[in-house]
PDB file of N, CA and C in Angstrom:
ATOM      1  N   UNK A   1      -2.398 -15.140 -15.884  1.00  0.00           N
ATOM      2  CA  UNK A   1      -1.150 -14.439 -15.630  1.00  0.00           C
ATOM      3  C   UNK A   1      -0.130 -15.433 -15.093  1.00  0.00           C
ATOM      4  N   UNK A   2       0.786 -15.565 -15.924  1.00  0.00           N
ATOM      5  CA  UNK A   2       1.956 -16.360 -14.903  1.00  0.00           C
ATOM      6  C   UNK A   2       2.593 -15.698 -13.865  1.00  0.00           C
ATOM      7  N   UNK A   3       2.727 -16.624 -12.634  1.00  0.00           N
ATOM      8  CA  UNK A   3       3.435 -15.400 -11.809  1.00  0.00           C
ATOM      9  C   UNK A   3       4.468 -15.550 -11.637  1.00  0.00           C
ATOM     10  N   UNK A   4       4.961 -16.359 -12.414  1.00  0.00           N
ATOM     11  CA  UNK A   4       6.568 -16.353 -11.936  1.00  0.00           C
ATOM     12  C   UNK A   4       6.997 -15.075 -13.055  1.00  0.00           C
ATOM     13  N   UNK A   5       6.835 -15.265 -14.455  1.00  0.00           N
ATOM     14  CA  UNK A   5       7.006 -13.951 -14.988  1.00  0.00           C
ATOM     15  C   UNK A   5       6.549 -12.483 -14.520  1.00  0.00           C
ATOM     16  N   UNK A   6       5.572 -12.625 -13.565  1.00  0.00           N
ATOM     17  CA  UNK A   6       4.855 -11.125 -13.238  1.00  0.00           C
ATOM     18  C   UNK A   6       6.185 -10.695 -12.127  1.00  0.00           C
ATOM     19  N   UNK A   7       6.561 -11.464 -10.871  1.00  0.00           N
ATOM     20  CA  UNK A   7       7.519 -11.371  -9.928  1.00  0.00           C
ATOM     21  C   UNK A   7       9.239 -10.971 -10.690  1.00  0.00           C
ATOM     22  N   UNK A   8       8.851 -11.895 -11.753  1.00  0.00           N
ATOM     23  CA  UNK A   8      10.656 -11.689 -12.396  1.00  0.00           C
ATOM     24  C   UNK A   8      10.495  -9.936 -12.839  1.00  0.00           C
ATOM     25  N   UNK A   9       9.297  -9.727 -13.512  1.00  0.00           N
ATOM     26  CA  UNK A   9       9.089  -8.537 -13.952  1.00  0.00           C
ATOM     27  C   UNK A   9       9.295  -7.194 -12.820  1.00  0.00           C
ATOM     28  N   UNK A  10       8.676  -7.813 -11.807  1.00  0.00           N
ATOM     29  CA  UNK A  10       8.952  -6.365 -10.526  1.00  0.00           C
ATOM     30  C   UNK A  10       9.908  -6.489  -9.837  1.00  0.00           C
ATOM     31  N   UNK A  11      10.590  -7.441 -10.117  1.00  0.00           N
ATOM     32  CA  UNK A  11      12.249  -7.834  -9.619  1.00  0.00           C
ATOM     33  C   UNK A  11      13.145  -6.861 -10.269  1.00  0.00           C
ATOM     34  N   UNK A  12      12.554  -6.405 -11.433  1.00  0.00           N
ATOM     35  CA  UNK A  12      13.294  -5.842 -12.656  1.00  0.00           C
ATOM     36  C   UNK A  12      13.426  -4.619 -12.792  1.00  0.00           C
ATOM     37  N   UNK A  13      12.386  -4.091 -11.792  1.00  0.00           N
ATOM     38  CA  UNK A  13      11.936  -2.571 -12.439  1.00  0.00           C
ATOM     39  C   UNK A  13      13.020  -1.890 -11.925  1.00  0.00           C
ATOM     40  N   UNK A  14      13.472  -0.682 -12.790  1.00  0.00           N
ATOM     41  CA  UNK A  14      13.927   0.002 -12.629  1.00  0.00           C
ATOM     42  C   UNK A  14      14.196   1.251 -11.512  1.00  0.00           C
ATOM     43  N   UNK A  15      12.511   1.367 -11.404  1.00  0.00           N
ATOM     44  CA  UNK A  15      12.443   2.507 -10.913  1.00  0.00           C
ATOM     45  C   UNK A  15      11.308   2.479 -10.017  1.00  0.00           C
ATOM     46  N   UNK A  16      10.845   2.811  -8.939  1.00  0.00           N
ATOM     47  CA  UNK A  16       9.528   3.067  -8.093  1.00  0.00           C
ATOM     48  C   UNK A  16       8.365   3.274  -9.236  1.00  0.00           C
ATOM     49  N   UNK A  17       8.718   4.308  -9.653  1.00  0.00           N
ATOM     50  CA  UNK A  17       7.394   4.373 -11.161  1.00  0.00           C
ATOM     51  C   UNK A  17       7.081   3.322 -11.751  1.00  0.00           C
ATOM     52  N   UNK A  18       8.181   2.798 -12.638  1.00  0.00           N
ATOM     53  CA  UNK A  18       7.169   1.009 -13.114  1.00  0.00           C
ATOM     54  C   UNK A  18       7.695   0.242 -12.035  1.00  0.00           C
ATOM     55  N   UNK A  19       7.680   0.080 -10.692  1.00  0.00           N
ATOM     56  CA  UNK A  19       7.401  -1.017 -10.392  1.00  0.00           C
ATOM     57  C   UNK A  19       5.638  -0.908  -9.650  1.00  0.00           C
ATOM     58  N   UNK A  20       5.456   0.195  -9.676  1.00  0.00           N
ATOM     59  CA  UNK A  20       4.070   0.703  -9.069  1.00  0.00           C
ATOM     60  C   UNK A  20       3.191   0.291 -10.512  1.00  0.00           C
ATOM     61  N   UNK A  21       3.554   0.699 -11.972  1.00  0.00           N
ATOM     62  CA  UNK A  21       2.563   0.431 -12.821  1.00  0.00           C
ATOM     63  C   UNK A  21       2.088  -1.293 -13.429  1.00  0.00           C
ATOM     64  N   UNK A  22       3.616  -2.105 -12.845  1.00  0.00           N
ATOM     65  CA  UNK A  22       3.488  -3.402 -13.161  1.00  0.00           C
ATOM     66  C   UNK A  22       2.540  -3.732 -12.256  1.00  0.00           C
ATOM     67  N   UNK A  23       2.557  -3.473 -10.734  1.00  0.00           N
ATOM     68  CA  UNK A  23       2.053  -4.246  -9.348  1.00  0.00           C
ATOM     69  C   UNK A  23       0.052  -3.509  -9.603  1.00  0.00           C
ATOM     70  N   UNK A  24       0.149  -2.551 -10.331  1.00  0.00           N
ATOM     71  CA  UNK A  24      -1.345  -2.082 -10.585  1.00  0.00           C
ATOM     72  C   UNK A  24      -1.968  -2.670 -11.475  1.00  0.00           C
ATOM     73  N   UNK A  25      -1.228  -3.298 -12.962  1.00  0.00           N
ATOM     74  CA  UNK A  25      -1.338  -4.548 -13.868  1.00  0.00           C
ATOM     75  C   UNK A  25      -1.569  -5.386 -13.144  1.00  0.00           C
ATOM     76  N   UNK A  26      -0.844  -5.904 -12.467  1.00  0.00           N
ATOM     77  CA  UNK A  26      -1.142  -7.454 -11.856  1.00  0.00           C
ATOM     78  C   UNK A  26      -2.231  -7.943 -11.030  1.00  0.00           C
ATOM     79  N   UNK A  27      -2.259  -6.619  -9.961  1.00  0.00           N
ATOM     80  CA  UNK A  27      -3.357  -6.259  -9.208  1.00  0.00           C
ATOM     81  C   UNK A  27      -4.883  -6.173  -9.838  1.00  0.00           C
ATOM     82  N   UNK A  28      -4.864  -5.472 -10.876  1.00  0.00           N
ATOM     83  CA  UNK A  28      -6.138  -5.529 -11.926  1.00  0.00           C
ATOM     84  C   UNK A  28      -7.091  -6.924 -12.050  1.00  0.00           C
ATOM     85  N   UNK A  29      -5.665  -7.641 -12.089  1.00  0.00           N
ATOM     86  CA  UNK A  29      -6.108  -9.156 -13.022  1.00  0.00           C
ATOM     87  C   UNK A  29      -6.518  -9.936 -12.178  1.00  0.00           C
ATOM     88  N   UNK A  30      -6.106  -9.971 -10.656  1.00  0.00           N
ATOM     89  CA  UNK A  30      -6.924 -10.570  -9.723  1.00  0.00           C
ATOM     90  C   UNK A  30      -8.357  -9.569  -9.521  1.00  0.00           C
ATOM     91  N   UNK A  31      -8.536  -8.418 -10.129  1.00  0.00           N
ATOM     92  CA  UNK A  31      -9.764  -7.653 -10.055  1.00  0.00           C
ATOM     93  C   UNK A  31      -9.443  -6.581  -8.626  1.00  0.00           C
ATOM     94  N   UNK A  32      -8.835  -6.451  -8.495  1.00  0.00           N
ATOM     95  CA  UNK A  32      -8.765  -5.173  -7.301  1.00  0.00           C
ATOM     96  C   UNK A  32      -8.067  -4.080  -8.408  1.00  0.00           C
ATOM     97  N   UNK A  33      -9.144  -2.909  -8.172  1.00  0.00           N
ATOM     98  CA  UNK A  33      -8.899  -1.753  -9.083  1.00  0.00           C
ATOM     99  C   UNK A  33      -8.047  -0.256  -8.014  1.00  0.00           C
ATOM    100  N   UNK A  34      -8.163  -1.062  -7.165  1.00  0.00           N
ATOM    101  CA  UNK A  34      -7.757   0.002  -6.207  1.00  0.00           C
ATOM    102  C   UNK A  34      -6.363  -0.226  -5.677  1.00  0.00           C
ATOM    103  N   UNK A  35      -6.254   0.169  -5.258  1.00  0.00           N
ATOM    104  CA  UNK A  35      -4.676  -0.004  -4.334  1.00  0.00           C
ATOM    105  C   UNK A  35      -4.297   1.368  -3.486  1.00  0.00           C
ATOM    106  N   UNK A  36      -4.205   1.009  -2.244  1.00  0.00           N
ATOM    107  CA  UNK A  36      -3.311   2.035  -1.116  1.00  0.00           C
ATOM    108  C   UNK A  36      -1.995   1.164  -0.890  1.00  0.00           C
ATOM    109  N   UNK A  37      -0.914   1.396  -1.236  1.00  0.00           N
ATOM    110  CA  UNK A  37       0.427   1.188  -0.329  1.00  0.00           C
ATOM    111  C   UNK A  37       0.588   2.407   0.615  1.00  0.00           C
ATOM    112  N   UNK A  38       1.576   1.797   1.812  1.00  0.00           N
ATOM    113  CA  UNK A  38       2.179   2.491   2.782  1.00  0.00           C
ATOM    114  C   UNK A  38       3.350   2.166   3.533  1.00  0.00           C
ATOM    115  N   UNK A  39       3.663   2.784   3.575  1.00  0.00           N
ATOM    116  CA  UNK A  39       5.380   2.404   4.335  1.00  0.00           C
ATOM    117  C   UNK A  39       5.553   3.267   5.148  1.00  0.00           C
ATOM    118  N   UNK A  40       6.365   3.397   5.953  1.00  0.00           N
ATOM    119  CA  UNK A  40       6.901   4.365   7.207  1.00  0.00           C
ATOM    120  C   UNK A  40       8.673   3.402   7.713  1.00  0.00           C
ATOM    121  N   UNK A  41       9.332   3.945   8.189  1.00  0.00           N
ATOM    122  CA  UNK A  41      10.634   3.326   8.980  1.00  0.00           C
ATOM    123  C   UNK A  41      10.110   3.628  10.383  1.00  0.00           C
ATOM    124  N   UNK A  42       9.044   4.751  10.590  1.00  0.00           N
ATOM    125  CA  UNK A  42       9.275   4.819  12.174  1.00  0.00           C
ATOM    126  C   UNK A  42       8.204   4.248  12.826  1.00  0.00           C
ATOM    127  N   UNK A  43       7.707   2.926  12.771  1.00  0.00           N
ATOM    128  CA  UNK A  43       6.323   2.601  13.803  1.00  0.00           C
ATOM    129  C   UNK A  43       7.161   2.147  14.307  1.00  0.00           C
ATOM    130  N   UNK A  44       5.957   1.724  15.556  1.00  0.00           N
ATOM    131  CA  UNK A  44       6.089   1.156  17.017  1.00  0.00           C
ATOM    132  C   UNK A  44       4.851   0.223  17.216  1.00  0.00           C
ATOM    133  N   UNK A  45       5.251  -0.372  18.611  1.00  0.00           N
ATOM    134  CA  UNK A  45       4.005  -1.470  18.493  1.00  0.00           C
ATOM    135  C   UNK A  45       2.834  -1.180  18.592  1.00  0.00           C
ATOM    136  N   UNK A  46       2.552   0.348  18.626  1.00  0.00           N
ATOM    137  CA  UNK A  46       1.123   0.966  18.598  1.00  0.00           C
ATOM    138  C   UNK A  46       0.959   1.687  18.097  1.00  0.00           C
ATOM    139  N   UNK A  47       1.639   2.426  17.003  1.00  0.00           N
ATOM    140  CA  UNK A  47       1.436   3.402  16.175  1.00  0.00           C
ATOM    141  C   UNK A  47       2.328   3.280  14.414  1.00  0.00           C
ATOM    142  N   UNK A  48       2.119   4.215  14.081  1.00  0.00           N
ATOM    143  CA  UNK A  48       2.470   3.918  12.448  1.00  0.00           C
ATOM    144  C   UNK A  48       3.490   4.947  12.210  1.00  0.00           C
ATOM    145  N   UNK A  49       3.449   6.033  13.185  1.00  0.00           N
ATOM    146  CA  UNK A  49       4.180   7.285  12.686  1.00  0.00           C
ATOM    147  C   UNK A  49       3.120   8.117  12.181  1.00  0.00           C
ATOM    148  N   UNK A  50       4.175   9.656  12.707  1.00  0.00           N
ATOM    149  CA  UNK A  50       3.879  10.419  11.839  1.00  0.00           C
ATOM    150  C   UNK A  50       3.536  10.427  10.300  1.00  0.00           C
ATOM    151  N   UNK A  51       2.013  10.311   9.553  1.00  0.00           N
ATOM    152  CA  UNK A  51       1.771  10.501   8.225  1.00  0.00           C
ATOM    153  C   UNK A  51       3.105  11.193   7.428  1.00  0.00           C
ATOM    154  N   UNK A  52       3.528  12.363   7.635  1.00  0.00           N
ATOM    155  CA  UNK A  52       4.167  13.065   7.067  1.00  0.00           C
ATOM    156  C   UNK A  52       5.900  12.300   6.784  1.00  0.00           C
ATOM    157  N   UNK A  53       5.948  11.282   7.006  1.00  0.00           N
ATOM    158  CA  UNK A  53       6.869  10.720   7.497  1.00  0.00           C
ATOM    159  C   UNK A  53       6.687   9.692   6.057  1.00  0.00           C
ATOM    160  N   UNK A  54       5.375   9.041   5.674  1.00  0.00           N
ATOM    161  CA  UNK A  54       4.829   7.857   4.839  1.00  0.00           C
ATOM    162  C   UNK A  54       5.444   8.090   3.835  1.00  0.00           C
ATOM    163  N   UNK A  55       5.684   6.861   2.945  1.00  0.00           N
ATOM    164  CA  UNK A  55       5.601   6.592   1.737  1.00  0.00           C
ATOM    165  C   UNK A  55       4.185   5.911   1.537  1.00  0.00           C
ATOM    166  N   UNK A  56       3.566   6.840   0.726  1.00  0.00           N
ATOM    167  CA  UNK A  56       1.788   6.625  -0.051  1.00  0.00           C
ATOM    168  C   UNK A  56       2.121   6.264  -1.056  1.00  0.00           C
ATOM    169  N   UNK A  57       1.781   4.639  -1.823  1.00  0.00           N
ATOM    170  CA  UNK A  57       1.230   4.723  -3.173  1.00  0.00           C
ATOM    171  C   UNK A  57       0.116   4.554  -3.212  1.00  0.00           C
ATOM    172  N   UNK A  58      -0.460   4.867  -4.383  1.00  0.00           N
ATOM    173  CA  UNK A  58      -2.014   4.606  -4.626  1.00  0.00           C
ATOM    174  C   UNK A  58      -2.824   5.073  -5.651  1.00  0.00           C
ATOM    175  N   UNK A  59      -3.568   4.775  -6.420  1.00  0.00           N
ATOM    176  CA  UNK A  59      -4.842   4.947  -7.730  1.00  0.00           C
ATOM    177  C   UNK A  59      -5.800   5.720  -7.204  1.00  0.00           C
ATOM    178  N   UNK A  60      -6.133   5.546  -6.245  1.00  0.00           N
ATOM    179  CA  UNK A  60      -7.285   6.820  -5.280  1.00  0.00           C
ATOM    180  C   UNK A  60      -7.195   7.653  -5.862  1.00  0.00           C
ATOM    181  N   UNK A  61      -8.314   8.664  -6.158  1.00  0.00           N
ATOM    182  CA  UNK A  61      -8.643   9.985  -6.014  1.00  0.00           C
ATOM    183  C   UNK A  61      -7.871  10.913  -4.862  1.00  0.00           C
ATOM    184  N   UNK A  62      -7.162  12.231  -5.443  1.00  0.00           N
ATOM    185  CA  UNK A  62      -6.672  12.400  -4.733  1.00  0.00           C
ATOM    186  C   UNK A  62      -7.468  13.329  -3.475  1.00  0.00           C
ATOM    187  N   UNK A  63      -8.060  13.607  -3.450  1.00  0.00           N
ATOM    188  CA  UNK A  63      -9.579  13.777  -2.257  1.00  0.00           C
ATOM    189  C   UNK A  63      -9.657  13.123  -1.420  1.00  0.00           C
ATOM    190  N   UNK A  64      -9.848  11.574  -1.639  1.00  0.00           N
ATOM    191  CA  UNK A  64      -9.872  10.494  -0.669  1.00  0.00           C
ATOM    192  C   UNK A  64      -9.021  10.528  -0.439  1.00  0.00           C
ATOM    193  N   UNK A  65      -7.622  10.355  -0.448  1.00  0.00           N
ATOM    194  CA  UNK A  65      -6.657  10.180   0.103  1.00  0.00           C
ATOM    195  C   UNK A  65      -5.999  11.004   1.067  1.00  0.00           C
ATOM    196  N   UNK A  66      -6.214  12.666   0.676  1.00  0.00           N
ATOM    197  CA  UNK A  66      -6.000  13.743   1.367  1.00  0.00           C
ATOM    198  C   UNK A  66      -6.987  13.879   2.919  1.00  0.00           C
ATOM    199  N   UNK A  67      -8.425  13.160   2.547  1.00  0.00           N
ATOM    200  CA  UNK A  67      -9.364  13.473   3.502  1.00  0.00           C
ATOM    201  C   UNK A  67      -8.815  12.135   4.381  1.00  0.00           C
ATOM    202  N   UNK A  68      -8.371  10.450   4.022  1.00  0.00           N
ATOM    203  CA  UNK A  68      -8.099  10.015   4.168  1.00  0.00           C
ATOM    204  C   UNK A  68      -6.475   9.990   5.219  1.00  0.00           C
ATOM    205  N   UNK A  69      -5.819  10.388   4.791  1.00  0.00           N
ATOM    206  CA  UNK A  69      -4.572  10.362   5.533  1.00  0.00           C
ATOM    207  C   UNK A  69      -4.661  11.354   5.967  1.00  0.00           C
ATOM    208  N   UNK A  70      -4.798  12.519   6.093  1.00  0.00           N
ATOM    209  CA  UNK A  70      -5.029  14.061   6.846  1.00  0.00           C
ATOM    210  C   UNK A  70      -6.103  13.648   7.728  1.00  0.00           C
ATOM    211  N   UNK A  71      -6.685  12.796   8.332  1.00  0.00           N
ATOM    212  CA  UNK A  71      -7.501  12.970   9.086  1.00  0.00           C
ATOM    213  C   UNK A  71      -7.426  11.653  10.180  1.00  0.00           C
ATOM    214  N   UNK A  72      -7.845  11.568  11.398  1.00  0.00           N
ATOM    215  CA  UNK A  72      -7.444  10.395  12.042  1.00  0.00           C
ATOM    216  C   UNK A  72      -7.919   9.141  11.594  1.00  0.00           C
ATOM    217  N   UNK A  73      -8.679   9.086  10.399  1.00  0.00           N
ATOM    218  CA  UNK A  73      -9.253   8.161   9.416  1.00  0.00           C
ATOM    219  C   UNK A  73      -8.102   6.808   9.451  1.00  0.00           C
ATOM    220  N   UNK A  74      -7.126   7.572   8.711  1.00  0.00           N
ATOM    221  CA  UNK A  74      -5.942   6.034   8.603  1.00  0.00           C
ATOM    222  C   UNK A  74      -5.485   5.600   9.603  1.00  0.00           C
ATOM    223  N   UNK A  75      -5.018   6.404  10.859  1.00  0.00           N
ATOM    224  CA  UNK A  75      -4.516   5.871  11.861  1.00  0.00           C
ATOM    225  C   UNK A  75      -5.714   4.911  13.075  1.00  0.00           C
ATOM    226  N   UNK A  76      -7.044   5.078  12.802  1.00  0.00           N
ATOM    227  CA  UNK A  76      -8.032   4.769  13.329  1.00  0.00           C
ATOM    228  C   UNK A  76      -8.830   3.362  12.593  1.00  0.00           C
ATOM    229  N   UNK A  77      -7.776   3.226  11.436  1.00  0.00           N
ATOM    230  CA  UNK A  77      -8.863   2.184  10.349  1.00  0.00           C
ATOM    231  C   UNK A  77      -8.149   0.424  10.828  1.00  0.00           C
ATOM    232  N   UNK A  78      -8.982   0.046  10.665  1.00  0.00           N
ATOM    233  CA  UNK A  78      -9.059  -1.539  10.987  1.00  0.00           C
ATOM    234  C   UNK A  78      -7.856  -1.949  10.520  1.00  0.00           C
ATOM    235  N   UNK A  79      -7.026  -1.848   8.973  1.00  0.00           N
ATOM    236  CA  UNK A  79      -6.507  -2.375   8.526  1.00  0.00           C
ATOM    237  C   UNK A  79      -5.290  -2.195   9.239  1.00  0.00           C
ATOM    238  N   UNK A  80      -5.247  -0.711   9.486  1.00  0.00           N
ATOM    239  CA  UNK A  80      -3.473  -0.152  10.275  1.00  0.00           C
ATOM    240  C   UNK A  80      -3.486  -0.705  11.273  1.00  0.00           C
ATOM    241  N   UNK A  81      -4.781  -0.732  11.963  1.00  0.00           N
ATOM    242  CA  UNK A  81      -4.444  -1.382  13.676  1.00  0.00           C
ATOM    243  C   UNK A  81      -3.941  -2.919  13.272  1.00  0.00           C
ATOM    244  N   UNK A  82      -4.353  -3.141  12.587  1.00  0.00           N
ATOM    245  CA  UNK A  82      -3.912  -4.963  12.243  1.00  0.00           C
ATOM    246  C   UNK A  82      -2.513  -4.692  11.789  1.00  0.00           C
ATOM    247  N   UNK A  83      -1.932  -4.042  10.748  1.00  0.00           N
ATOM    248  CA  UNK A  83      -0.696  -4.318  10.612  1.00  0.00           C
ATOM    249  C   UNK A  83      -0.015  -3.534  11.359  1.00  0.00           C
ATOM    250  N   UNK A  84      -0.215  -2.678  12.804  1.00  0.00           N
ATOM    251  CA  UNK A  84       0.623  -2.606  13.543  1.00  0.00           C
ATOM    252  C   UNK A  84       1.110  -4.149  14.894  1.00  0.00           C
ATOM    253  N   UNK A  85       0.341  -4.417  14.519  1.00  0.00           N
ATOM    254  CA  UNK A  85       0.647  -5.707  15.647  1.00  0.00           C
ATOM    255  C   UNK A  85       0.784  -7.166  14.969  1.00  0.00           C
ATOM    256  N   UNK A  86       1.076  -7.100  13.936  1.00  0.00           N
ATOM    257  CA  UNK A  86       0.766  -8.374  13.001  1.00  0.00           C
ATOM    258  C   UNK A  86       1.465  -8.429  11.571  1.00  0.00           C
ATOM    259  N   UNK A  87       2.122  -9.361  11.192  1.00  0.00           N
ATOM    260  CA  UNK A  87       2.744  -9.563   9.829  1.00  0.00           C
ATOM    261  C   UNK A  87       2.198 -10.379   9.257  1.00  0.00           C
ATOM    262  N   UNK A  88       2.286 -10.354   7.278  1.00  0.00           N
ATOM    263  CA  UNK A  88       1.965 -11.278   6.959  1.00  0.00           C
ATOM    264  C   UNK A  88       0.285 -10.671   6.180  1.00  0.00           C
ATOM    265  N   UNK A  89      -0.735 -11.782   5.948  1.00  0.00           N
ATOM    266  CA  UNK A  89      -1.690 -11.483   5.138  1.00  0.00           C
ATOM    267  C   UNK A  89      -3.157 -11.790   5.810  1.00  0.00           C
ATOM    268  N   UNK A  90      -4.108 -11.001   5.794  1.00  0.00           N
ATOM    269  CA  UNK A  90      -4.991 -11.107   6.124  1.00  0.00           C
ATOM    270  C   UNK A  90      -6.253 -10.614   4.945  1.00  0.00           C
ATOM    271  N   UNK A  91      -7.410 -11.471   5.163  1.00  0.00           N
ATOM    272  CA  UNK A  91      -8.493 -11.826   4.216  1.00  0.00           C
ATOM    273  C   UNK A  91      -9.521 -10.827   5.161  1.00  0.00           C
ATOM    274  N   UNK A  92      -9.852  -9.967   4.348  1.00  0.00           N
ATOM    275  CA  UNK A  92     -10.735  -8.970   4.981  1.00  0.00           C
ATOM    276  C   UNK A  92     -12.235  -9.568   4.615  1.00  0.00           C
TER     277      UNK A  92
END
């Protein structure tokens, strides 16, 4: 995959819809079949916000995700506590 063409490509998108179906292409090809995005405007240095508040993308089942974010599951998971106090990339 070149990535300078893959980046020019999601530079491009139009719309939230393909820029979610390019970044799930690209994502593939390094072999991650999965993907959760999340966004919020309202954290703090210890919390994420109100769920109801999120922008969710994601390929999940929508089961997991419901049992997943409806439950103190996301706000309790390793990954959120890390990106509430931390920017940038981490190797799980």
């Amino acid at each position: 995959m070149d990535l300078t063409n893959f980046l020019f490509k999601m530079s491009a998108a139009k719309d939230t819809e393909e820029l979610w179906k390019l970044l799930l292409a690209g994502m593939d090809f390094y072999g991650f079949d999965r993907l959760l995005y999340g966004f919020s405007r309202f954290t703090t240095g210890t919390s994420v916000g109100d769920p109801n508040d999120f922008l969710i993308l994601s390929n999940h089942k929508k089961g997991y995700l419901k049992g997943y974010v409806d439950t103190e599951h996301l706000m309790n998971s390793p990954m959120v506590k890390w990106s509430i106090q931390n920017d940038g990339a981490c190797s799980w």
